[in-house]
C-alpha atoms as a PDB file:
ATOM      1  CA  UNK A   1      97.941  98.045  78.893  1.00  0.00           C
ATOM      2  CA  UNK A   2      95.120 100.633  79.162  1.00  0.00           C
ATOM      3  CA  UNK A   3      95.908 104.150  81.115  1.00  0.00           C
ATOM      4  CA  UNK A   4      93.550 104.342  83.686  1.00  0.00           C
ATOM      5  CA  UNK A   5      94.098 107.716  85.626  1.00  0.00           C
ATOM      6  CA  UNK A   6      97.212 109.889  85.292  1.00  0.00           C
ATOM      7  CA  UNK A   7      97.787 112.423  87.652  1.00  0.00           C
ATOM      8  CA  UNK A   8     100.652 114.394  89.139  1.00  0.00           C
ATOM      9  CA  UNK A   9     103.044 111.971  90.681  1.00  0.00           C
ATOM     10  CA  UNK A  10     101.003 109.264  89.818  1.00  0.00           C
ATOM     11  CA  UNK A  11      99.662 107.073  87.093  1.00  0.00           C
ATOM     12  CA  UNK A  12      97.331 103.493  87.078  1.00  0.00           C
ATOM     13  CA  UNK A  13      97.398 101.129  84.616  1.00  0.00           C
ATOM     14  CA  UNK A  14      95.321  98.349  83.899  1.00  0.00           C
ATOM     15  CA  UNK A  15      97.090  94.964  83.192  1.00  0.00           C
ATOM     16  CA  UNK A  16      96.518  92.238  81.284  1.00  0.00           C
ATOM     17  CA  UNK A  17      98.186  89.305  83.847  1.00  0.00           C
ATOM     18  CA  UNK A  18      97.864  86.011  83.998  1.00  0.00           C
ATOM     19  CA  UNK A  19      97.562  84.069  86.875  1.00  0.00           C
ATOM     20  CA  UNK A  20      97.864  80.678  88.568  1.00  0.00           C
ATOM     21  CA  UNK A  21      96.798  79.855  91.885  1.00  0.00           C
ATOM     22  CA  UNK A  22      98.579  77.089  92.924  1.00  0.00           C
ATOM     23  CA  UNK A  23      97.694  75.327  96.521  1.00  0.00           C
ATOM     24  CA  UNK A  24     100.219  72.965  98.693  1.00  0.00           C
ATOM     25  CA  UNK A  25     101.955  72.235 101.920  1.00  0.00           C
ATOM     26  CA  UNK A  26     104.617  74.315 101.022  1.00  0.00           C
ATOM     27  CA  UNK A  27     107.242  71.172 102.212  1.00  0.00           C
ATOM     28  CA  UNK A  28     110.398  70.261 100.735  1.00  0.00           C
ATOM     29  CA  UNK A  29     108.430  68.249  97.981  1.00  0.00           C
ATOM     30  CA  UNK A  30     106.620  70.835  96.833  1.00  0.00           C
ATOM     31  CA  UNK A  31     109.483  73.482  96.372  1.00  0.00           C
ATOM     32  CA  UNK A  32     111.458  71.271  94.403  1.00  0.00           C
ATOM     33  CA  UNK A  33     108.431  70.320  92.423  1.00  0.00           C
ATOM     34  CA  UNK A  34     107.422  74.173  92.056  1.00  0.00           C
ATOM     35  CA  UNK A  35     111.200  74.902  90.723  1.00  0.00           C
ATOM     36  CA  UNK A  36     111.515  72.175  88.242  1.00  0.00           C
ATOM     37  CA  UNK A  37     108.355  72.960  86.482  1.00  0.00           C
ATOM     38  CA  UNK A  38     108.264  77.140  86.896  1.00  0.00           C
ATOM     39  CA  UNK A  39     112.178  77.475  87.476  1.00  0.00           C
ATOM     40  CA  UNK A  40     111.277  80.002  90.070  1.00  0.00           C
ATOM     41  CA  UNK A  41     111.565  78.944  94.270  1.00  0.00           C
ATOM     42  CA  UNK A  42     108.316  79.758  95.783  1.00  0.00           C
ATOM     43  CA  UNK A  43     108.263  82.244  98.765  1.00  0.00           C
ATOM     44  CA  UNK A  44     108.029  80.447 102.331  1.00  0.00           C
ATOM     45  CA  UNK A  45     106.999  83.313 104.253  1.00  0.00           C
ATOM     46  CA  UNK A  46     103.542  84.118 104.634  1.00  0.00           C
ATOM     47  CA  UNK A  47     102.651  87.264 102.667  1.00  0.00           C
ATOM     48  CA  UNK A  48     105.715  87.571 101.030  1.00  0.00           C
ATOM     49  CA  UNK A  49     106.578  88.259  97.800  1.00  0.00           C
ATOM     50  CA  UNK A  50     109.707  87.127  95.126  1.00  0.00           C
ATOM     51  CA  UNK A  51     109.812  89.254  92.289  1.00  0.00           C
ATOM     52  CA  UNK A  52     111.940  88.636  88.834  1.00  0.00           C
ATOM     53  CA  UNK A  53     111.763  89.647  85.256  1.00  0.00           C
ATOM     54  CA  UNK A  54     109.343  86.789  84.181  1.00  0.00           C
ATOM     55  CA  UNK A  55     107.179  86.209  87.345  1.00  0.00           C
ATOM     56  CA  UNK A  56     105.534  88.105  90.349  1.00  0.00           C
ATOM     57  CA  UNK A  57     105.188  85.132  93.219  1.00  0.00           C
ATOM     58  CA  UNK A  58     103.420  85.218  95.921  1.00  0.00           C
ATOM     59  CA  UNK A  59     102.388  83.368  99.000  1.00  0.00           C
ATOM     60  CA  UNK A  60      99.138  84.550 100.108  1.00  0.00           C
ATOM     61  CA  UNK A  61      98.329  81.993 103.064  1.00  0.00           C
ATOM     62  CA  UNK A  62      99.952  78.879 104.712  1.00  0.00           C
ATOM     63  CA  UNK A  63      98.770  76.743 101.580  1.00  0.00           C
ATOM     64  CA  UNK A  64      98.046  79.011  98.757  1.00  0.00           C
ATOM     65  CA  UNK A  65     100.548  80.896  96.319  1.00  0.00           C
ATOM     66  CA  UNK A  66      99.781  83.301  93.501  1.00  0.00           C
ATOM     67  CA  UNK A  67     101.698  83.680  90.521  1.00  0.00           C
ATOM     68  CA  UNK A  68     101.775  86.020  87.934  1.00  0.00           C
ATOM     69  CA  UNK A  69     103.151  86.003  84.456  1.00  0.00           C
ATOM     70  CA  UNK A  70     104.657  89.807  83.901  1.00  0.00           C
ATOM     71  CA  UNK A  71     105.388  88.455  80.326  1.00  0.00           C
ATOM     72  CA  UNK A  72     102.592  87.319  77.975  1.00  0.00           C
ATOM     73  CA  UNK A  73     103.004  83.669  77.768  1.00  0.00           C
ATOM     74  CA  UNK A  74     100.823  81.141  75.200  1.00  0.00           C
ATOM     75  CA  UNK A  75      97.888  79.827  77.097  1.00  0.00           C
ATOM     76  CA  UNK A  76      98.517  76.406  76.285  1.00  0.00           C
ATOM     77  CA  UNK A  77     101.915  76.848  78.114  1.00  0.00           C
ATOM     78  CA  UNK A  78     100.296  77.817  80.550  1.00  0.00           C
ATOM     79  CA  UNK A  79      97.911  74.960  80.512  1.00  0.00           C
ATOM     80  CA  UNK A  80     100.694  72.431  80.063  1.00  0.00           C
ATOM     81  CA  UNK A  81     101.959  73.790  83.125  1.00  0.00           C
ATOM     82  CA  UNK A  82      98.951  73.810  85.416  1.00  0.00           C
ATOM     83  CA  UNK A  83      98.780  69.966  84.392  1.00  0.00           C
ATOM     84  CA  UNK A  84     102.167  69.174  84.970  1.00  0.00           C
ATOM     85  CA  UNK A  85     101.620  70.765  88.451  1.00  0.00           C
ATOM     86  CA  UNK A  86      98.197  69.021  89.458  1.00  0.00           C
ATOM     87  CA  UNK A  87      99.656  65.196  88.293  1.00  0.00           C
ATOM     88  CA  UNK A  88     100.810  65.718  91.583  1.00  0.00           C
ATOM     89  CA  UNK A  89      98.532  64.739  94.564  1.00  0.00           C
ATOM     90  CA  UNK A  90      99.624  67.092  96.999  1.00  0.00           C
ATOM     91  CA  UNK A  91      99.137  69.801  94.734  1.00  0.00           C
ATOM     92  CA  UNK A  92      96.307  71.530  93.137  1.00  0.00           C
ATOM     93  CA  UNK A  93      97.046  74.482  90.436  1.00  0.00           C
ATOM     94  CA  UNK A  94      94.205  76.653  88.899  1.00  0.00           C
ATOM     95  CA  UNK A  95      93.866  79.440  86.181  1.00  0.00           C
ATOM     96  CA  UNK A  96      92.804  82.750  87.651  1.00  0.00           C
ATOM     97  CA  UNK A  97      94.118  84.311  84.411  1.00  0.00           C
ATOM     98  CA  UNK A  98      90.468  85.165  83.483  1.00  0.00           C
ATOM     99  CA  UNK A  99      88.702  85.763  86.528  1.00  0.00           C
ATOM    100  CA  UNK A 100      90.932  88.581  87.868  1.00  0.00           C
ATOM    101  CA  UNK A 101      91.688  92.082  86.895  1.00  0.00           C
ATOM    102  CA  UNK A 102      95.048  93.839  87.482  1.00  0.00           C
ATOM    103  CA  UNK A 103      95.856  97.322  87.919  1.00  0.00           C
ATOM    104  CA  UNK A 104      99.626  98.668  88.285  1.00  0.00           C
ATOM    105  CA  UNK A 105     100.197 102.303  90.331  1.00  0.00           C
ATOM    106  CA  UNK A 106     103.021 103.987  89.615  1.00  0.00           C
ATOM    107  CA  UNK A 107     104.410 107.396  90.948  1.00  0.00           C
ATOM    108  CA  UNK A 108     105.626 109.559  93.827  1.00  0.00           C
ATOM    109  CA  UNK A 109     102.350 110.088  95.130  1.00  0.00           C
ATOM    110  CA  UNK A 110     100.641 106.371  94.941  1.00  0.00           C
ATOM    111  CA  UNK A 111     100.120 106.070  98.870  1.00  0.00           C
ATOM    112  CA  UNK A 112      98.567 109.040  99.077  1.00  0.00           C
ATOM    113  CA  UNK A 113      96.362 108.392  96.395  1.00  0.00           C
ATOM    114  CA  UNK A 114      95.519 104.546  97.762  1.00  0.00           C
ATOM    115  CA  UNK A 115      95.093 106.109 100.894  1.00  0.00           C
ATOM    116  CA  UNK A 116      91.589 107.285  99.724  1.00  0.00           C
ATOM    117  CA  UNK A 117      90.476 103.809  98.775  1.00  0.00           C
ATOM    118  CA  UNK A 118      91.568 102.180 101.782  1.00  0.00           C
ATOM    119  CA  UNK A 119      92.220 102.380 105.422  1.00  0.00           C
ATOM    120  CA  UNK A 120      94.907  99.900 104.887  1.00  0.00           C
ATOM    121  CA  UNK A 121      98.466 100.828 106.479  1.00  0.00           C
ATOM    122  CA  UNK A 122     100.758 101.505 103.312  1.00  0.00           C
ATOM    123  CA  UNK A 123     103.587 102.271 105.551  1.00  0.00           C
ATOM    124  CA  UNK A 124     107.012 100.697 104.615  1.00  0.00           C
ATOM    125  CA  UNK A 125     106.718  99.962 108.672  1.00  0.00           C
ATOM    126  CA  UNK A 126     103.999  97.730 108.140  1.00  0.00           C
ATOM    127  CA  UNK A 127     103.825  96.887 104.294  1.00  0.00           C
ATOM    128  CA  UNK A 128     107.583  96.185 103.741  1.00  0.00           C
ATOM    129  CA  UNK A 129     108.852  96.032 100.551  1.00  0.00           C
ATOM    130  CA  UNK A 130     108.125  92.620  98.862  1.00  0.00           C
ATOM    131  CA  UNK A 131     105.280  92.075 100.456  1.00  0.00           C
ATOM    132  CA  UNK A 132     101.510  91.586  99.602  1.00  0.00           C
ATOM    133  CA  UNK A 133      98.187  91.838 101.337  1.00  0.00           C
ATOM    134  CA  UNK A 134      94.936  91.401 101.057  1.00  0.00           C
ATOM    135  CA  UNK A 135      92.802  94.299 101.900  1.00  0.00           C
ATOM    136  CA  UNK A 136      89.576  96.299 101.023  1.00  0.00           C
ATOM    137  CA  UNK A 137      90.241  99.034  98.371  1.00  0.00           C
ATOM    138  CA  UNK A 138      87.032 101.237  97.694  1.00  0.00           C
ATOM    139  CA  UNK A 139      85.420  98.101  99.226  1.00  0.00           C
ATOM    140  CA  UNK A 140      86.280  95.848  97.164  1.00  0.00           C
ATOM    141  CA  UNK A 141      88.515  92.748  98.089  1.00  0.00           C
ATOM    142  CA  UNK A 142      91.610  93.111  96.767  1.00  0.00           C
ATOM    143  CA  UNK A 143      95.243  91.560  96.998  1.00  0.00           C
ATOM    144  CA  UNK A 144      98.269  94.234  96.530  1.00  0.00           C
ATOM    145  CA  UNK A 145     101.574  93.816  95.819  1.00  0.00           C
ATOM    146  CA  UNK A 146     104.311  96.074  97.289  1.00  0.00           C
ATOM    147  CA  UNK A 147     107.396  96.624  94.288  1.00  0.00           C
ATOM    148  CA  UNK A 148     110.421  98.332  94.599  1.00  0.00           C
ATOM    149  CA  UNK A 149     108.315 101.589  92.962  1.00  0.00           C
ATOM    150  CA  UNK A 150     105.289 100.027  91.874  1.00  0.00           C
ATOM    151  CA  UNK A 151     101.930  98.352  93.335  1.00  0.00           C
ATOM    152  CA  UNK A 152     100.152  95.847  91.580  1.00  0.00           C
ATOM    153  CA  UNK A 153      96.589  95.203  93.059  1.00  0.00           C
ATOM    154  CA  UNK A 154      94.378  92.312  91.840  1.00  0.00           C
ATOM    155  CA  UNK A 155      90.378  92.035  92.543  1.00  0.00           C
ATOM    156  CA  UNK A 156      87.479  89.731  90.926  1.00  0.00           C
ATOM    157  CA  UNK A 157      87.285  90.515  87.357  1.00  0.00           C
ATOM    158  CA  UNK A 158      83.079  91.164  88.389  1.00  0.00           C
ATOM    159  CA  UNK A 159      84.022  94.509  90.147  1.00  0.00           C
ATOM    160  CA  UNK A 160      85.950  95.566  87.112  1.00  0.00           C
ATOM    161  CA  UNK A 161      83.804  98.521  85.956  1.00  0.00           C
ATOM    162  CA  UNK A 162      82.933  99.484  89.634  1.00  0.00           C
ATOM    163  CA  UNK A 163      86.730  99.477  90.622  1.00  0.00           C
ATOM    164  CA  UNK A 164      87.709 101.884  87.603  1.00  0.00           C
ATOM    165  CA  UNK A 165      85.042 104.447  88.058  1.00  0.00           C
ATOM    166  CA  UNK A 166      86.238 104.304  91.919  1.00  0.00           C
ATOM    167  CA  UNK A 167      89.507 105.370  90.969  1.00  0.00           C
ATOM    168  CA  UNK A 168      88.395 107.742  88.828  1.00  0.00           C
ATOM    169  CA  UNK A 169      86.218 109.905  91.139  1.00  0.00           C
ATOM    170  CA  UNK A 170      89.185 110.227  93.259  1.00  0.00           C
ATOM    171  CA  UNK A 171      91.141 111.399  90.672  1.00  0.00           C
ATOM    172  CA  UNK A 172      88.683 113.989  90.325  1.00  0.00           C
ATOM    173  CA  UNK A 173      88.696 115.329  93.404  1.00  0.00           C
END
């Protein structure tokens, strides 16, 4: 964990995640499939977002689901399980453990901060709680993840540099 910005009422971290993208048809087959290998349901409803002490999951579209390890876990675990997955024809699991960056924003005064990166709505109204979306911050595709007091946000590991001195010069303003 590396300390990004820190300001009043707020503080970014950057992450070190990993990540599986796992595609499907999201059917009956697939959930129990998902569950015996992860031991963790995947979400049905578009966008949303189930949350526990080992695992941040997340479906991002009608076929795709994102899931991130909040504990460090051995790579060839991780491996093992991204073959168990994809002996299965209707589904197709990938390692974006490497590829991706990950930030975490903590603090009273995180909207209002992200709120200068993006015109995205951080509203509860329209970005409920345990939800995700995928948006444009400092214009930069990104997916975020709304937390009971926290959001994660996840972007191509290629606009790491760019993305950090971005939040930076708004910190400086």
């Amino acid at each position: 964990m590396n300390k990004v910005v820190t300001l009043d009422g707020l503080d970014i971290y950057q992450k070190n995640f990993q990540q599986i993208l796992i595609r499907g048809d999201g059917r009956e087959n697939f959930n129990k499939i998902i569950k015996e290998n992860l031991s963790v349901s995947p979400p049905s409803k578009n966008l949303e977002v189930t949350n526990t002490d080992k695992y941040l999951f997340a479906k991002s579209s009608f076929d795709q689901w994102n899931l991130l390890y909040l504990e460090k876990q051995e790579y060839n675990n991780i491996l093992i399980n991204i073959s168990k997955l994809n002996k299965v024809d209707e589904i197709l699991a990938t390692d974006y453990s490497y590829g991706q960056v990950y930030f975490e924003v903590i603090g009273k005064n995180k909207d209002q901060f992200l709120n200068k990166l993006t015109q995205f709505d951080l509203r509860p109204k329209k970005f409920p709680l345990n939800s995700m979306a995928q948006t444009l911050i400092a214009r930069i595709e990104c997916s975020i993840f709304n937390l009971k007091d926290k959001y994660i946000i996840t972007c191509n590991r290629s606009f790491e540099s760019y993305f950090i001195e971005r939040l930076k010069d708004i910190a400086s303003l």
